[in-house]
N, C-alpha and C. Protein backbone atom coordinates (compact mmCIF):
# COMPACT_ATOMS: atom_id res chain seq x y z
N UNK A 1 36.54 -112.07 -58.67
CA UNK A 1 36.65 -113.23 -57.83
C UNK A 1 36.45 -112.83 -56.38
N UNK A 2 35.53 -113.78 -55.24
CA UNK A 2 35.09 -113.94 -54.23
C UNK A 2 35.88 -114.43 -53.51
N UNK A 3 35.38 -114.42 -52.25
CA UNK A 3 35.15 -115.53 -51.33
C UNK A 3 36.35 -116.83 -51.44
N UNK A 4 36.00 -117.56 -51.58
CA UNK A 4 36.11 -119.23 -51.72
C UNK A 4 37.14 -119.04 -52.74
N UNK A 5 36.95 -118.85 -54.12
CA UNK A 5 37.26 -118.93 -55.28
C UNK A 5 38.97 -118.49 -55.33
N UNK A 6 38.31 -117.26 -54.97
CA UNK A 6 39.64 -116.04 -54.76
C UNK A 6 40.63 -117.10 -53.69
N UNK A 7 40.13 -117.59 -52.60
CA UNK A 7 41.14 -118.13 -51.43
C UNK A 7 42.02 -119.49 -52.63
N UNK A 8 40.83 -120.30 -53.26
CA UNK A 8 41.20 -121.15 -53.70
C UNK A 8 42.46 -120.54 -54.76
N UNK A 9 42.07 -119.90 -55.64
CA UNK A 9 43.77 -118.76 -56.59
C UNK A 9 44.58 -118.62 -55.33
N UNK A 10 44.45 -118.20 -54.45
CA UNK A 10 45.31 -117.79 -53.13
C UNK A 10 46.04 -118.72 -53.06
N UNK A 11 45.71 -120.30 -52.26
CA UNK A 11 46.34 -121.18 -52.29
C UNK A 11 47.13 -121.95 -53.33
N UNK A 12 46.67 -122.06 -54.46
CA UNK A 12 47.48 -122.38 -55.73
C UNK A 12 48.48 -121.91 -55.66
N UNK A 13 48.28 -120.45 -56.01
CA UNK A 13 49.56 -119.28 -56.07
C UNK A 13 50.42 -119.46 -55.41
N UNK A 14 49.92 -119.61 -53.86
CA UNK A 14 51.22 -119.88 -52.72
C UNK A 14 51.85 -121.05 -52.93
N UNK A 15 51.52 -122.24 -53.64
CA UNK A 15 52.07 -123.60 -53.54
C UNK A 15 52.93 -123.11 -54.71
N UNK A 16 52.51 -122.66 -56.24
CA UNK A 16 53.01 -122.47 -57.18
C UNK A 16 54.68 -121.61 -56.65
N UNK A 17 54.32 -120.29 -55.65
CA UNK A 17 55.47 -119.36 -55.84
C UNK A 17 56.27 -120.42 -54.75
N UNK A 18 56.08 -120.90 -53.83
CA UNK A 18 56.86 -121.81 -52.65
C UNK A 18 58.05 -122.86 -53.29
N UNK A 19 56.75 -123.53 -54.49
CA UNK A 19 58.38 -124.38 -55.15
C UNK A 19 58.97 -123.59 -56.22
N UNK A 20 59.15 -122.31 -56.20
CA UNK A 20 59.87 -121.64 -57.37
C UNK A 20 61.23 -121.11 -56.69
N UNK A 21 61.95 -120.95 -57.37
CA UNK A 21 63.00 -120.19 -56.05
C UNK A 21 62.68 -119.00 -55.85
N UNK A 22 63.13 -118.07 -55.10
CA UNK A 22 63.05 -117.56 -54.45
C UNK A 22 62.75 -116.01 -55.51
N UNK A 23 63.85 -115.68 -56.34
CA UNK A 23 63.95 -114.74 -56.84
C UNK A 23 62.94 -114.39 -58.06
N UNK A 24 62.61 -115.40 -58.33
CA UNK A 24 60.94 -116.01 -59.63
C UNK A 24 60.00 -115.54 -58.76
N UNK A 25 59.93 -115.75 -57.37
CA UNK A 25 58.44 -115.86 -56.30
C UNK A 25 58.80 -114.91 -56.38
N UNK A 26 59.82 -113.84 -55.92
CA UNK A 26 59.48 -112.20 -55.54
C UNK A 26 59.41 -111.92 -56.85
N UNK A 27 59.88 -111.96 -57.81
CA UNK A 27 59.33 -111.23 -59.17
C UNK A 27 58.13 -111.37 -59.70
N UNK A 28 57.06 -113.15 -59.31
CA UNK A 28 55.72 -112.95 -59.30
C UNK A 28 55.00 -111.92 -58.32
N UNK A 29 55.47 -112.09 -57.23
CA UNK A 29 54.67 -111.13 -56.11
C UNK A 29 54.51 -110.19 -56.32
N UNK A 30 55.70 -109.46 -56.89
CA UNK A 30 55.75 -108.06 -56.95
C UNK A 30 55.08 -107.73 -58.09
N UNK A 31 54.53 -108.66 -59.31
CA UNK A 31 53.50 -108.42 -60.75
C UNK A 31 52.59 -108.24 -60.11
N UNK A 32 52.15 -109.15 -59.12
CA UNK A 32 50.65 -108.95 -58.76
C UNK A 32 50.47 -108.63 -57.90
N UNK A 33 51.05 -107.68 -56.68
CA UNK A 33 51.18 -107.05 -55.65
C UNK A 33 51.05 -105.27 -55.47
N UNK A 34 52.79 -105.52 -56.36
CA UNK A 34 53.10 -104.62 -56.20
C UNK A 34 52.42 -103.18 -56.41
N UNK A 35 51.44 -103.03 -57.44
CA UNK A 35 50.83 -101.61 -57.54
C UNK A 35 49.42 -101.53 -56.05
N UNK A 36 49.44 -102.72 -55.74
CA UNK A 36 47.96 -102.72 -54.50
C UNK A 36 49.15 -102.16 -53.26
N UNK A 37 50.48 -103.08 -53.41
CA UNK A 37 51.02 -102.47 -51.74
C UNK A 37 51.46 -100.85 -51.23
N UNK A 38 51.92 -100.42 -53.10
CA UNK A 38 52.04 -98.90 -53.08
C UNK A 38 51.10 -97.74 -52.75
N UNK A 39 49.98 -98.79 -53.47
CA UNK A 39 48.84 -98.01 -52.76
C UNK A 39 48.66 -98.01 -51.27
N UNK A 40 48.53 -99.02 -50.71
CA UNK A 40 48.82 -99.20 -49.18
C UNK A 40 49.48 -98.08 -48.64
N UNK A 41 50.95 -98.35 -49.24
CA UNK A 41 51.88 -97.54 -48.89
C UNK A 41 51.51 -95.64 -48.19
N UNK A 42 50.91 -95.36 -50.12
CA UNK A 42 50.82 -94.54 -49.89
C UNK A 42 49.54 -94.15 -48.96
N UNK A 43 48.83 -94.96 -48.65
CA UNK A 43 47.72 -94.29 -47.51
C UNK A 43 47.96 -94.06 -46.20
N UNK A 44 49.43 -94.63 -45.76
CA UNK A 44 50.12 -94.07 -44.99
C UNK A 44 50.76 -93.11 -44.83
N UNK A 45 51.71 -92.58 -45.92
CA UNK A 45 52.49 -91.29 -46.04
C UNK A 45 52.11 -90.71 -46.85
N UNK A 46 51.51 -90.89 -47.89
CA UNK A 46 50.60 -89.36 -48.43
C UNK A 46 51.56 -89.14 -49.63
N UNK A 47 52.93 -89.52 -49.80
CA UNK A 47 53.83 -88.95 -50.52
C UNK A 47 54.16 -89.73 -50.95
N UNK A 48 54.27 -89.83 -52.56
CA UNK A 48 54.27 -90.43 -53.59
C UNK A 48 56.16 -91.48 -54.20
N UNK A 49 57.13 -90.75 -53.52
CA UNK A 49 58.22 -91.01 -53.46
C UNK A 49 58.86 -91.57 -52.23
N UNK A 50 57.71 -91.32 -51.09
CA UNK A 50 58.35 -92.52 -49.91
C UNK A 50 57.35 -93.62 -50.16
N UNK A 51 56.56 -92.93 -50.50
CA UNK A 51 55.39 -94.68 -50.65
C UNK A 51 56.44 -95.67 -51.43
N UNK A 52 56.74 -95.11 -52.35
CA UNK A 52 57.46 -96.05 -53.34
C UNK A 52 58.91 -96.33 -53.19
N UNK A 53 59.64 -95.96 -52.23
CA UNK A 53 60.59 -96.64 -51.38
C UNK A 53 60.11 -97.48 -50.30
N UNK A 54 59.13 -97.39 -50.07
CA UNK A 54 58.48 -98.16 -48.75
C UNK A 54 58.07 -99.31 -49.48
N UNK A 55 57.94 -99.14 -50.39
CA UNK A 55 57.41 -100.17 -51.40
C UNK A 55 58.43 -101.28 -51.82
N UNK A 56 59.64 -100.72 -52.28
CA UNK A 56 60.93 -101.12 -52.31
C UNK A 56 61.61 -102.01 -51.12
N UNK A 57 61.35 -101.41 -49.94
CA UNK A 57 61.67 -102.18 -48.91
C UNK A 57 61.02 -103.28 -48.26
N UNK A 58 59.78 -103.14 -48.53
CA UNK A 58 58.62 -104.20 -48.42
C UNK A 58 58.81 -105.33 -49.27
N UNK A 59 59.33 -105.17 -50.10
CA UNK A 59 59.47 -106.10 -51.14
C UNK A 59 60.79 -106.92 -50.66
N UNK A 60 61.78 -105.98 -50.37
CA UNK A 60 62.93 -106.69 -49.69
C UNK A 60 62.54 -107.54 -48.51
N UNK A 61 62.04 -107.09 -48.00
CA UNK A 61 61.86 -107.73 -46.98
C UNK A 61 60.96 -108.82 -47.10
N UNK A 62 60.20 -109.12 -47.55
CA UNK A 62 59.42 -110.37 -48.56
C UNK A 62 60.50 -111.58 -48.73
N UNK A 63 61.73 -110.98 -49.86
CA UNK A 63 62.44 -111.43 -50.33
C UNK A 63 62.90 -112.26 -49.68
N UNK A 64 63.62 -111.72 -48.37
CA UNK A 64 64.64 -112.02 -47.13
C UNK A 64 64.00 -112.70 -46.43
N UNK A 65 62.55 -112.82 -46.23
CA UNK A 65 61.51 -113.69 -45.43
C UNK A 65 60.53 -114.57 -45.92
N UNK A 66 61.05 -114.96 -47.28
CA UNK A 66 60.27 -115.76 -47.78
C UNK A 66 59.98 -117.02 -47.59
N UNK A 67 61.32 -117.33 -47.09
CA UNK A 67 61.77 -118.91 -46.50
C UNK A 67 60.63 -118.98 -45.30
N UNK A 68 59.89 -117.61 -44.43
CA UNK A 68 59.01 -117.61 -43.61
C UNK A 68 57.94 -118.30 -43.48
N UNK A 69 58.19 -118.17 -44.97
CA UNK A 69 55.95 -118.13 -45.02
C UNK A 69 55.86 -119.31 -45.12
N UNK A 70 54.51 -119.65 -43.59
CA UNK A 70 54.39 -121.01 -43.88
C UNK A 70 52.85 -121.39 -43.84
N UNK A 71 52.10 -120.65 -45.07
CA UNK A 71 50.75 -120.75 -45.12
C UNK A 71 49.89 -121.25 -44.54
N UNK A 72 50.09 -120.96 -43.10
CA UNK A 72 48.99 -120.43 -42.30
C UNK A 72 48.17 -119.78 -42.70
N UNK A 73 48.18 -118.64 -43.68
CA UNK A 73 47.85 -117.39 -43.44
C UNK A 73 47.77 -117.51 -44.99
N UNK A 74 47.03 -116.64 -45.78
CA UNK A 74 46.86 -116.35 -47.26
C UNK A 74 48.23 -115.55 -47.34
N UNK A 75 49.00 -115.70 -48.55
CA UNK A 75 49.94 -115.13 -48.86
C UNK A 75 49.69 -113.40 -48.78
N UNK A 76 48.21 -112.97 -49.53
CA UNK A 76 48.45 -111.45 -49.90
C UNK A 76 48.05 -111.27 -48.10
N UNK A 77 47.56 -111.62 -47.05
CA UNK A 77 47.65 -111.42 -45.59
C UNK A 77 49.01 -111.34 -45.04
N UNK A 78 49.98 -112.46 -45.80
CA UNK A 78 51.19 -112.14 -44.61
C UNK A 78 51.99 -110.85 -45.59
N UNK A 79 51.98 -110.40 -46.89
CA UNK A 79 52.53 -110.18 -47.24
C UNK A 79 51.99 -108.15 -47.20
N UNK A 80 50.29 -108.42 -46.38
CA UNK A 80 49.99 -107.41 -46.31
C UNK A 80 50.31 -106.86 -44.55
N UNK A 81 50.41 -107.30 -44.28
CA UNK A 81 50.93 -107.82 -42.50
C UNK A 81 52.43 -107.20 -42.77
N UNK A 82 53.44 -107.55 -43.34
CA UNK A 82 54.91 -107.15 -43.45
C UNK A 82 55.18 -105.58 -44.09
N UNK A 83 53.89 -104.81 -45.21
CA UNK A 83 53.35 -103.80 -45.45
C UNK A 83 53.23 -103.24 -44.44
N UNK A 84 52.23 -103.66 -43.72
CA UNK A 84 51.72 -102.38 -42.49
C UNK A 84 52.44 -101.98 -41.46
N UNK A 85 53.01 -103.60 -41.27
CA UNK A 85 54.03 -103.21 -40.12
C UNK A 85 55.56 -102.49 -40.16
N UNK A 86 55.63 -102.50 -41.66
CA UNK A 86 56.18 -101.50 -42.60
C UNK A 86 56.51 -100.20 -42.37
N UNK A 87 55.15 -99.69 -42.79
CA UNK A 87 54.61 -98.30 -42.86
C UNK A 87 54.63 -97.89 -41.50
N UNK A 88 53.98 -98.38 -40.22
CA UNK A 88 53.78 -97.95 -39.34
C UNK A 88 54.94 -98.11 -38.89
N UNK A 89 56.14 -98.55 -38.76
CA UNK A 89 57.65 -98.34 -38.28
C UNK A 89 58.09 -97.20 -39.06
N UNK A 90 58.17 -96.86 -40.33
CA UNK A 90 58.38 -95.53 -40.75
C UNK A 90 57.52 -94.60 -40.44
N UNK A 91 56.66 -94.33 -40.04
CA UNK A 91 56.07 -93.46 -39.51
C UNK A 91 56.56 -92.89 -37.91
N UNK A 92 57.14 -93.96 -37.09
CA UNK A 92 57.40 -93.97 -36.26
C UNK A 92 59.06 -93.36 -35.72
N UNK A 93 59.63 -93.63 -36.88
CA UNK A 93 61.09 -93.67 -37.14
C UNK A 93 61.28 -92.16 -36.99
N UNK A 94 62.62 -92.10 -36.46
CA UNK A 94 63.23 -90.37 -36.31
C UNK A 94 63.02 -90.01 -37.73
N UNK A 95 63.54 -90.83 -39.00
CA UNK A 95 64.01 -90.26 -40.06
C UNK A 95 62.98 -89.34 -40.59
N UNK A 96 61.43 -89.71 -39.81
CA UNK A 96 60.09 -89.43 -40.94
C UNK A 96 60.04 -88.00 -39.70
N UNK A 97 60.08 -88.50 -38.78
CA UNK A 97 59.59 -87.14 -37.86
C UNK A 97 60.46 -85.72 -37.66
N UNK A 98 61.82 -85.62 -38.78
CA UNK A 98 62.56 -85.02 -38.95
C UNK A 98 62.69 -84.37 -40.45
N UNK A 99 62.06 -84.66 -41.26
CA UNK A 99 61.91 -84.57 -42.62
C UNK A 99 61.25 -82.80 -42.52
N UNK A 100 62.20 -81.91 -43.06
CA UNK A 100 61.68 -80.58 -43.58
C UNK A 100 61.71 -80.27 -44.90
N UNK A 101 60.58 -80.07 -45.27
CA UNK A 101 61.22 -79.73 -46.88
C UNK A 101 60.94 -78.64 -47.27
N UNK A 102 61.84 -78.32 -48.13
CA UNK A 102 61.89 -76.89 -48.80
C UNK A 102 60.28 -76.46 -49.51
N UNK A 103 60.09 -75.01 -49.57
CA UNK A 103 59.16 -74.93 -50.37
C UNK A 103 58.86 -75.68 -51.96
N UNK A 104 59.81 -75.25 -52.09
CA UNK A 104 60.28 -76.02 -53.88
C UNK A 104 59.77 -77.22 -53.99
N UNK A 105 60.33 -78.14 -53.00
CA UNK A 105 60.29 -79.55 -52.42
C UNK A 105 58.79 -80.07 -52.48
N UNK A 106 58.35 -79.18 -51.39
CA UNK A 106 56.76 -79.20 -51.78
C UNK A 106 55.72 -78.94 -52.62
N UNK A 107 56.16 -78.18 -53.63
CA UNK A 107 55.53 -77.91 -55.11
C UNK A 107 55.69 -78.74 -55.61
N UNK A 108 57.22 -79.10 -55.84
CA UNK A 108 57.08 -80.19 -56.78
C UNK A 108 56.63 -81.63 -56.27
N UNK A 109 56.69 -82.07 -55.40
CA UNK A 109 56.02 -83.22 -54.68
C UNK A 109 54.38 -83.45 -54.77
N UNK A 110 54.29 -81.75 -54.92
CA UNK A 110 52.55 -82.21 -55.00
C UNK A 110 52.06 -82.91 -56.04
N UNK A 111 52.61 -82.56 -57.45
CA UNK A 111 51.79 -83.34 -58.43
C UNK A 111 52.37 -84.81 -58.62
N UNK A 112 53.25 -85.34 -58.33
CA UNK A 112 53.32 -86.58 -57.59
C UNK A 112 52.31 -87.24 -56.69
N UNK A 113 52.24 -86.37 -55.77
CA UNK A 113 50.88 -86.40 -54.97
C UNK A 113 49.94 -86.88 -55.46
N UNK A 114 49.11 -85.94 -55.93
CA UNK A 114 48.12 -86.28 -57.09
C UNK A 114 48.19 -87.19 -57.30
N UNK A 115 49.27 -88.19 -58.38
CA UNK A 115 48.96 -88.93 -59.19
C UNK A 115 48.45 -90.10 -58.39
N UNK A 116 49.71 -90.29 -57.51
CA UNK A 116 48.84 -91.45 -57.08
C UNK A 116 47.86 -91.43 -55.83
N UNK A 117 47.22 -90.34 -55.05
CA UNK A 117 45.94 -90.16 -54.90
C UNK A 117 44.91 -90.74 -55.80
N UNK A 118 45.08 -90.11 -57.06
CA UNK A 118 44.24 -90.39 -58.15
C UNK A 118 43.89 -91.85 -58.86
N UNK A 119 45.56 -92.33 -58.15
CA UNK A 119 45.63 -94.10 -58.31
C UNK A 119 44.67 -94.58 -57.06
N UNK A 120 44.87 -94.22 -56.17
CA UNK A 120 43.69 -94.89 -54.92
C UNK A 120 42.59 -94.42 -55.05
N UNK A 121 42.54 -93.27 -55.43
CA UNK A 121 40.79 -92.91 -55.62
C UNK A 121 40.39 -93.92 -56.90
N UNK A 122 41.11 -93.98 -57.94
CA UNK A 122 40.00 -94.94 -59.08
C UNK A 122 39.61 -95.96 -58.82
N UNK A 123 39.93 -96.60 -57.53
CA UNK A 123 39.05 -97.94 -56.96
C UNK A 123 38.13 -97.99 -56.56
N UNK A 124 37.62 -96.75 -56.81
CA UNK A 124 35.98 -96.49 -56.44
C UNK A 124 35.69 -95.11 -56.83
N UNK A 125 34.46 -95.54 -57.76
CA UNK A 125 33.34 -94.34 -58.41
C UNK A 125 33.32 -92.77 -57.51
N UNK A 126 33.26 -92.93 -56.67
CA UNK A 126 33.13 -91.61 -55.70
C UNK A 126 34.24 -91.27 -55.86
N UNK A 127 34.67 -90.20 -56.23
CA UNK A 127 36.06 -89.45 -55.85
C UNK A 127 36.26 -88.78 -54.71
N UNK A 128 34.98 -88.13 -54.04
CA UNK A 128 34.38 -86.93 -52.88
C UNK A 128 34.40 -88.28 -52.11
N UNK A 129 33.85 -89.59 -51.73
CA UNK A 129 34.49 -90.39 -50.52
C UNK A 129 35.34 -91.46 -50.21
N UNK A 130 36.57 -91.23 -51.88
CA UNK A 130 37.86 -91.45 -51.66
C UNK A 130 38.87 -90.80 -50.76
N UNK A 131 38.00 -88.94 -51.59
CA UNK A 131 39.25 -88.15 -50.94
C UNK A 131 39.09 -88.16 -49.25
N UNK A 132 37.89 -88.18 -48.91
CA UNK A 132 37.47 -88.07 -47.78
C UNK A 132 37.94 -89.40 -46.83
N UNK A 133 38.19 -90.59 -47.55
CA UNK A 133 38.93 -91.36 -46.79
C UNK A 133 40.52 -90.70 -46.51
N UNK A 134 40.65 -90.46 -47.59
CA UNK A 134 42.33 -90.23 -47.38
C UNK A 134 42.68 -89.30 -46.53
N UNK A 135 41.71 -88.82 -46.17
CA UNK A 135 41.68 -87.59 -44.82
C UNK A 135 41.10 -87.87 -43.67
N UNK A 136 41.11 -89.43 -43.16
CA UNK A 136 40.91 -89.46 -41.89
C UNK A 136 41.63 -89.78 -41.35
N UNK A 137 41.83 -90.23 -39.62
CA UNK A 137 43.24 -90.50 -38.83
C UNK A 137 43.75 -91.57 -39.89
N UNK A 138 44.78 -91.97 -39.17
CA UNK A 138 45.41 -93.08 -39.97
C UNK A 138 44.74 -94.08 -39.13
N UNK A 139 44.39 -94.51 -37.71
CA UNK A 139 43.63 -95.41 -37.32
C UNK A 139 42.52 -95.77 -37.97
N UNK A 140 41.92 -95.01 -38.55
CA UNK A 140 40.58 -95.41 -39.30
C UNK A 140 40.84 -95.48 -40.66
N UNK A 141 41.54 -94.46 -41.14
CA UNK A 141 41.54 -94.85 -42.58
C UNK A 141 42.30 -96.79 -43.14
N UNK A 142 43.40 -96.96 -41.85
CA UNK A 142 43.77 -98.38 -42.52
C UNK A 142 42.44 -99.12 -42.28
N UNK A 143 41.43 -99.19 -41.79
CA UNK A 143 40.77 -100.67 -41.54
C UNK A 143 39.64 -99.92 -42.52
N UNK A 144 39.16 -98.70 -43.17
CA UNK A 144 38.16 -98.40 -44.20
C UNK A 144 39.21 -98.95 -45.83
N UNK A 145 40.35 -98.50 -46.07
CA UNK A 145 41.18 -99.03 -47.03
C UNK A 145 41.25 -100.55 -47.10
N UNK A 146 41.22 -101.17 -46.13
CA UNK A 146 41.89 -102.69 -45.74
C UNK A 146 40.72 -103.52 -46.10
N UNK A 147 39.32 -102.69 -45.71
CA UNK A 147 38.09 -103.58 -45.79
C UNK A 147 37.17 -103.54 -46.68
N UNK A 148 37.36 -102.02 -47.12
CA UNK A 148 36.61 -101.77 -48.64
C UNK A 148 37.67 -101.80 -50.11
N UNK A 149 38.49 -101.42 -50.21
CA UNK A 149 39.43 -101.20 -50.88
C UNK A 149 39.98 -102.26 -51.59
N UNK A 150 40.26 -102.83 -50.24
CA UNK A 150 41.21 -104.40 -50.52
C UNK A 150 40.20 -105.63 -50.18
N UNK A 151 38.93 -105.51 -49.77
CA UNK A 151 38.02 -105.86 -49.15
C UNK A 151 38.33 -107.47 -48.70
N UNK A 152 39.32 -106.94 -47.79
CA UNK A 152 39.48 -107.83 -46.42
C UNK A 152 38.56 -108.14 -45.30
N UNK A 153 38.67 -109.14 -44.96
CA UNK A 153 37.36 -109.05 -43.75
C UNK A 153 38.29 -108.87 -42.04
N UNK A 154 36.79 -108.81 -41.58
CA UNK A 154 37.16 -108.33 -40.27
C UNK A 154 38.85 -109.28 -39.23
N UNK A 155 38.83 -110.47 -39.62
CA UNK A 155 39.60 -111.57 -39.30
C UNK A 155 40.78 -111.08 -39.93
N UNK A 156 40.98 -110.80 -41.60
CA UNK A 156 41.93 -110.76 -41.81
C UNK A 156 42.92 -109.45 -41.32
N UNK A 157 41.64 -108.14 -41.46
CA UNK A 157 42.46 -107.24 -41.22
C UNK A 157 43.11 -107.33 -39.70
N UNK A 158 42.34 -107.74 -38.58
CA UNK A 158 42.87 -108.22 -37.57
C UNK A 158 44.47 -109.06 -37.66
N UNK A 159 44.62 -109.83 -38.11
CA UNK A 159 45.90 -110.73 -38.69
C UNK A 159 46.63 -109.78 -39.38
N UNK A 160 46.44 -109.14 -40.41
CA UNK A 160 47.51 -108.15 -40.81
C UNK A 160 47.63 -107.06 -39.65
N UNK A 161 47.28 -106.56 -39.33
CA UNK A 161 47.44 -105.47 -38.20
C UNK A 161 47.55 -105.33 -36.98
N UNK A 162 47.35 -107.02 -36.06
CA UNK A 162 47.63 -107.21 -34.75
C UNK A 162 47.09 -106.65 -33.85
N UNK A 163 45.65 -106.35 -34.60
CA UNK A 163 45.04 -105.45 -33.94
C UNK A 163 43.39 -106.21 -33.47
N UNK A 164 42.99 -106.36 -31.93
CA UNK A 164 42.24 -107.39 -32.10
C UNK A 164 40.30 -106.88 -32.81
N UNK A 165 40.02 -108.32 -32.52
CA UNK A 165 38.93 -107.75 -34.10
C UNK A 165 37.97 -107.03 -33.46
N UNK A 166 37.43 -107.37 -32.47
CA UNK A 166 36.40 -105.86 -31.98
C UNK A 166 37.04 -104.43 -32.01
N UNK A 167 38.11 -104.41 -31.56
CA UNK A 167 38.46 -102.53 -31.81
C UNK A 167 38.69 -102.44 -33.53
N UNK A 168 38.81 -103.34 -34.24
CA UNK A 168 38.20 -103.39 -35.98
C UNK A 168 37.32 -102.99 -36.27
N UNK A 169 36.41 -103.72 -35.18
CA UNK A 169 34.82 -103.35 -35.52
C UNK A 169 34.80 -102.21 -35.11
N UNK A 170 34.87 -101.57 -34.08
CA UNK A 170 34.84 -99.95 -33.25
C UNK A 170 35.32 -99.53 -34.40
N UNK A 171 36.93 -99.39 -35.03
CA UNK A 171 37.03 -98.00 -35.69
C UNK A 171 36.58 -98.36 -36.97
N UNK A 172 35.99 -99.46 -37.67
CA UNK A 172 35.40 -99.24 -38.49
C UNK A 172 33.64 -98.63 -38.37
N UNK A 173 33.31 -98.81 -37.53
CA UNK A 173 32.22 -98.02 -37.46
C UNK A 173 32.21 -96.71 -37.29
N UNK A 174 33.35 -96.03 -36.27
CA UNK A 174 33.46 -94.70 -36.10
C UNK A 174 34.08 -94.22 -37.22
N UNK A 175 34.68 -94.95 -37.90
CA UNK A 175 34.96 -94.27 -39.42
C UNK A 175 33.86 -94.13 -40.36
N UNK A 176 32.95 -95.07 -40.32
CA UNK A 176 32.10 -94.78 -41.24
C UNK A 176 30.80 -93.33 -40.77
N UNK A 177 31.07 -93.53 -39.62
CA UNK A 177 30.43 -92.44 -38.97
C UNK A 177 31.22 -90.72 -38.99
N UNK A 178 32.38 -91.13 -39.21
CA UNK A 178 33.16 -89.74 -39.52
C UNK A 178 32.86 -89.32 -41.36
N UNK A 179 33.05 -90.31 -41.64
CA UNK A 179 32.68 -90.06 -43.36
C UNK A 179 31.33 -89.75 -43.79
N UNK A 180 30.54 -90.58 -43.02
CA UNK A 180 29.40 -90.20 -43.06
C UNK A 180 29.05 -88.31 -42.97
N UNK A 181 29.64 -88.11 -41.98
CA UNK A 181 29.38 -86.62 -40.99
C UNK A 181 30.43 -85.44 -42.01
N UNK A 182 31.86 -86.10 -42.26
CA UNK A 182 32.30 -85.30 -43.33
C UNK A 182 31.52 -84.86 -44.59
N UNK A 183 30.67 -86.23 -45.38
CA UNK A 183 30.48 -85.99 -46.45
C UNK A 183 28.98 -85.33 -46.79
N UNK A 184 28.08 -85.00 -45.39
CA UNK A 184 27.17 -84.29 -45.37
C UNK A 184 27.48 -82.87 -45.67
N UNK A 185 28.88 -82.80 -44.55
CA UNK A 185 28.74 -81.49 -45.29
C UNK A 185 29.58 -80.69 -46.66
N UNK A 186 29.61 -81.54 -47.46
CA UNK A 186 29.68 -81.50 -48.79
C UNK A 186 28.95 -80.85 -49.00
């Protein structure tokens, strides 16, 4: 599903979860959300066990702000909007910039790692310019994830990210120009 079609499911959905109560709407959201926002998640922190507390809290916070939503906005936009602005407060937070972990810690974390790497890479055939997304700044990688991935357009990712739409356009071009330049030299 497209375009039009897709908006039109969009709007249904939102009217459908709006007159449900509250605790039905977050238990739909989170069926059909929840494995796309973890992914999100994790293209922020890389780590497979905060993604998925971040995930946890995103959801809470949905919960607690549901009475919010007043469809303006496509539901998976505001609900990807409360995600980012999410992630990028934990990123920001003492708790993340204080985090040491043991060697151990880090062995075993890696194949966690992996897995769900391996969950964001299967959304596309290339594995070599999955991984290669997942290795650029985080400025560029959210609007290459946001626009191919989730294939948001330029407007929306703007609206989820508060970020206005020409510097969208800038780092999506200089991203594609970094991937580009990475994956030559493959």
């Amino acid at each position: 599903m497209v375009g039009r079609e897709q908006r039109t499911v969009e709007e249904t959905l939102s009217e459908i979860l709006l007159a449900m109560d509250r605790e039905a709407a977050i238990d739909q959201i989170m069926q059909l959300y929840g494995q796309d926002i973890l992914q999100l998640a994790y293209t922020y922190v890389k780590q497979k066990d905060v993604a998925e507390d971040l995930t946890q809290e995103i959801f809470i916070k949905c919960y607690k702000n549901l009475h919010q939503y007043n469809r303006k906005s496509m539901l998976k936009t505001w609900l990807w909007r409360i995600a980012v602005n999410h992630c990028k407060d934990y990123l920001r937070s003492w708790h993340n910039r204080h985090i040491i972990l043991s060697e151990e810690q880090a062995k075993s974390g890696s194949g966690m790692k992996d897995e769900v790497e391996a969950a964001v890479i299967k959304k596309d055939d290339d594995s070599q310019l999955a991984a290669a997304v997942m290795n650029l700044p985080d400025h560029y990688r959210e609007v290459i994830y946001l626009h191919y991935f989730e294939e948001m357009s330029m407007k929306e990712i703007a609206a989820v990210t508060g970020i206005n739409q020409n510097t969208i356009k800038t780092r999506l071009k200089r991203a594609k120009q970094l991937l580009k330049e990475r994956l030559e030299e493959l």
